[in-house]
C-alpha atoms as a PDB file:
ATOM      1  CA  UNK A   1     187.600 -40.434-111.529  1.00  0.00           C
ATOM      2  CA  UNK A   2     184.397 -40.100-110.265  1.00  0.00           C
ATOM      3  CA  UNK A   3     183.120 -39.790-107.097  1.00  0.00           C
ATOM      4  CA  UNK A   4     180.659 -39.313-104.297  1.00  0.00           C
ATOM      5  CA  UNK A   5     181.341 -37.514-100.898  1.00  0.00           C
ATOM      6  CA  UNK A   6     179.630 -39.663 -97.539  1.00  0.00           C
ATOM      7  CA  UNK A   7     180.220 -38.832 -94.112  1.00  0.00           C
ATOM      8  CA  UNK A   8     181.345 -41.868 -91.719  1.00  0.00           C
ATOM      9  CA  UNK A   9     178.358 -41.746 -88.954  1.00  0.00           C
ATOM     10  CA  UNK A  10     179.904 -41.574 -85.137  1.00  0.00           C
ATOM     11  CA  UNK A  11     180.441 -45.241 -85.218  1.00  0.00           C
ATOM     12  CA  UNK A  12     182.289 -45.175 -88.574  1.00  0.00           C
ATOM     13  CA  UNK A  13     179.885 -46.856 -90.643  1.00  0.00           C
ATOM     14  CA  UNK A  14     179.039 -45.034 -94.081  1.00  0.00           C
ATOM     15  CA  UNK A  15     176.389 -45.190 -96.685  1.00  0.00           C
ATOM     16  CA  UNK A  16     177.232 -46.510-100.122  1.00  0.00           C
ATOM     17  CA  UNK A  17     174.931 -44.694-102.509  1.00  0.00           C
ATOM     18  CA  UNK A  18     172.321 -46.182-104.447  1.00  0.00           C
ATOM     19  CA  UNK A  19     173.553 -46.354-107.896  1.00  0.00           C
ATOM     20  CA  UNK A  20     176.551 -48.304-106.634  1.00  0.00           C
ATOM     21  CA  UNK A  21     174.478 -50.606-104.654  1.00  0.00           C
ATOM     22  CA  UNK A  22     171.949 -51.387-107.835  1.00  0.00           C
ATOM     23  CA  UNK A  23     175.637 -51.143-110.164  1.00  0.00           C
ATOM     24  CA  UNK A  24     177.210 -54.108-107.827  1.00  0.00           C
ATOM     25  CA  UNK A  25     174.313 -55.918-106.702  1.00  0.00           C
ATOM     26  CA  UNK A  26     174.894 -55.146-103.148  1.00  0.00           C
ATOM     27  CA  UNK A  27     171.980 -55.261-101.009  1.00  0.00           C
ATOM     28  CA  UNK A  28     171.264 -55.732 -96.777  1.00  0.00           C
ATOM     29  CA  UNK A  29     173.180 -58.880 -95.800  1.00  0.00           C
ATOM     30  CA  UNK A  30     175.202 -59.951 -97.837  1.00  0.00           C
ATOM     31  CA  UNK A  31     179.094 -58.875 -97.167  1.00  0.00           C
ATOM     32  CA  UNK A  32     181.243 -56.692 -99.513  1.00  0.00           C
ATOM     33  CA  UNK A  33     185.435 -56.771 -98.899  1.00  0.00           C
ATOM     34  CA  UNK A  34     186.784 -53.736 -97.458  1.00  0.00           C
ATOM     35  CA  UNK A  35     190.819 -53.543 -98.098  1.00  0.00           C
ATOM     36  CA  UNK A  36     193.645 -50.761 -98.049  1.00  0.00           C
ATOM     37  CA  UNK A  37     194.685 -49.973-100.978  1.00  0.00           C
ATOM     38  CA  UNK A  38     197.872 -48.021 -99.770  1.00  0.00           C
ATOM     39  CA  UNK A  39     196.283 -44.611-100.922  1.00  0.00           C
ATOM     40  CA  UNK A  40     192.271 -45.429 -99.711  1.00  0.00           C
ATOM     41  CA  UNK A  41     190.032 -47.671 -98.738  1.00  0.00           C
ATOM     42  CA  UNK A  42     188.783 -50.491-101.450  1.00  0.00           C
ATOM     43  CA  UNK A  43     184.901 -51.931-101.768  1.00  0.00           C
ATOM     44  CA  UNK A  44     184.535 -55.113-103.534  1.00  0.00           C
ATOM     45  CA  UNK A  45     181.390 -57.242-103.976  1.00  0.00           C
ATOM     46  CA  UNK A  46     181.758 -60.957-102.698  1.00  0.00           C
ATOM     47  CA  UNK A  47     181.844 -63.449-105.475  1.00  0.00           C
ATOM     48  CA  UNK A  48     178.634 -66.048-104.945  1.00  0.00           C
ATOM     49  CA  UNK A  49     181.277 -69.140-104.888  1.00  0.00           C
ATOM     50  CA  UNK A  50     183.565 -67.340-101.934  1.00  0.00           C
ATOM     51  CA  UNK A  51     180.610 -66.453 -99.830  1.00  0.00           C
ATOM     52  CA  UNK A  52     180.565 -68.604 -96.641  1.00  0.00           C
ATOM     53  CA  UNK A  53     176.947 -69.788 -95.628  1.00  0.00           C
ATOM     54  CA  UNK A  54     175.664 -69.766 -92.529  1.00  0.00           C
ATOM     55  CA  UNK A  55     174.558 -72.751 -90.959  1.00  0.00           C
ATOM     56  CA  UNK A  56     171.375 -71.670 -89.286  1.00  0.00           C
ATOM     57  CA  UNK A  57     168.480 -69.213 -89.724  1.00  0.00           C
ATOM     58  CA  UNK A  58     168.720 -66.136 -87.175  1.00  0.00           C
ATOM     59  CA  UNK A  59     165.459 -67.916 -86.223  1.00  0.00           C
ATOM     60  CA  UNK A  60     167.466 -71.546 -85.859  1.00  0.00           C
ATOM     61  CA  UNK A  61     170.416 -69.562 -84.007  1.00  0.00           C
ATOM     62  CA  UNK A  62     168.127 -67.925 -81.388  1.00  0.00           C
ATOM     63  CA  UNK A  63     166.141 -71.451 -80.685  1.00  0.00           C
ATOM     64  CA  UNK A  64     169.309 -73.317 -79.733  1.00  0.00           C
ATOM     65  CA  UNK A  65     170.379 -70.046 -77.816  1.00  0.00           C
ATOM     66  CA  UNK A  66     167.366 -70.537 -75.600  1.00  0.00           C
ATOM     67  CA  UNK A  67     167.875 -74.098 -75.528  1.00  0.00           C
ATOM     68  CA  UNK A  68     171.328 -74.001 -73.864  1.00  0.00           C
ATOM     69  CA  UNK A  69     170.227 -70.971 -71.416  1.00  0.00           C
ATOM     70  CA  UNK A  70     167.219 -73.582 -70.124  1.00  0.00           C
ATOM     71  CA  UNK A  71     169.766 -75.935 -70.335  1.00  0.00           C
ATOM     72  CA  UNK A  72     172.120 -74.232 -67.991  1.00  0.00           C
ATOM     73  CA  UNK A  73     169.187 -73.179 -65.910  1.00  0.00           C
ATOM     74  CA  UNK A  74     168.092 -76.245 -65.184  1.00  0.00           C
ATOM     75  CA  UNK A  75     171.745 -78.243 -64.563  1.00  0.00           C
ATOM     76  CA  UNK A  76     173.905 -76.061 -63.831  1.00  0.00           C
ATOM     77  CA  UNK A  77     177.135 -74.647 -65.743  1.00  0.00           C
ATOM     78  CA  UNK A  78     178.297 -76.270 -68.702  1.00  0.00           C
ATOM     79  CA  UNK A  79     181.968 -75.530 -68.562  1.00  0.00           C
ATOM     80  CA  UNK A  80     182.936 -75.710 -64.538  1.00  0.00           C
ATOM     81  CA  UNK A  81     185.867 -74.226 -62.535  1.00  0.00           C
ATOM     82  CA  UNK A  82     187.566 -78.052 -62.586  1.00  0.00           C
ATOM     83  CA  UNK A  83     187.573 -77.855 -66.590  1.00  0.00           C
ATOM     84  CA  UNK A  84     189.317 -75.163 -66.287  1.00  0.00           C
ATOM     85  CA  UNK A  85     192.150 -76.223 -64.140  1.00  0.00           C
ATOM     86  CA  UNK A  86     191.933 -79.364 -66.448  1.00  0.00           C
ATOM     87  CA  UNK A  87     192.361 -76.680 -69.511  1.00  0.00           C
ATOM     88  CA  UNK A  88     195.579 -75.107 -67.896  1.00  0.00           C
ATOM     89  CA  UNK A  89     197.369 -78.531 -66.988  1.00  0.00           C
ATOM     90  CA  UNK A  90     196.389 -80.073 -70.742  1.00  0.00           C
ATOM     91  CA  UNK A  91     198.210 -76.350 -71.968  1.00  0.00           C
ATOM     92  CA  UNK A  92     200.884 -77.038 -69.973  1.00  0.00           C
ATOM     93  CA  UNK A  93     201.408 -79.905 -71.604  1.00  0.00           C
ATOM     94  CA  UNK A  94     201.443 -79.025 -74.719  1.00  0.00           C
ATOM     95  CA  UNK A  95     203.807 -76.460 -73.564  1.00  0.00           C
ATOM     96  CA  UNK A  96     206.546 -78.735 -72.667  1.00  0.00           C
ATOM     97  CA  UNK A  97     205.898 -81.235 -75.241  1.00  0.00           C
ATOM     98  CA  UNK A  98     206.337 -77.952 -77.748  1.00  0.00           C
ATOM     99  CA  UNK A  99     209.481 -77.216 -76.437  1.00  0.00           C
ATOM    100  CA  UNK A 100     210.779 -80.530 -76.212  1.00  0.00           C
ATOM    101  CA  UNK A 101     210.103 -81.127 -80.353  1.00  0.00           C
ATOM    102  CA  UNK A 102     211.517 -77.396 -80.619  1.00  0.00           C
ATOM    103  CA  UNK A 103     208.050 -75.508 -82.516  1.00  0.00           C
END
């Protein structure tokens, strides 16, 4: 088997070497599977069909970001101290319905 010896950096990440990354078409951004093998750590490349997409640009993302924050500026919370009571009671609920239908 061959091989390549990396050193995890202090926060654990590593750095796959180039001729696997041009091999497997992995490049910056797009995920790879990490999984336990039982004797090591596997790598897989993402097939294009499981990939999940994200919904928004970073660009789109950041705009509706600031968007809520003026948002919340200008009115107030969004989620107050009274949903949150209203949160517990609906929980409780569901609590004693749960136990009642036996889940």
């Amino acid at each position: 088997m061959n091989y390549v010896l990396v050193t995890p950096q202090p926060r654990g990440q590593i750095t796959l070497p180039i001729k696997y990354r041009e091999k497997y078409g992995i490049i910056p951004g797009v995920p790879v599977k990490v999984f336990d093998e039982g004797t090591g750590i596997g790598i897989k490349t993402v097939e294009e069909g499981n990939m999940i997409k994200a919904k928004y640009s970073k660009a789109e993302f950041r705009r509706v970001l600031n968007d809520i924050s003026e948002y919340v500026q200008e009115n107030g919370p969004i989620w107050t101290e009274e949903d949150d009571k209203l949160r517990m009671k609906l929980k409780k609920k569901d609590k004693e319905r749960d136990k009642r239908l036996n889940w």
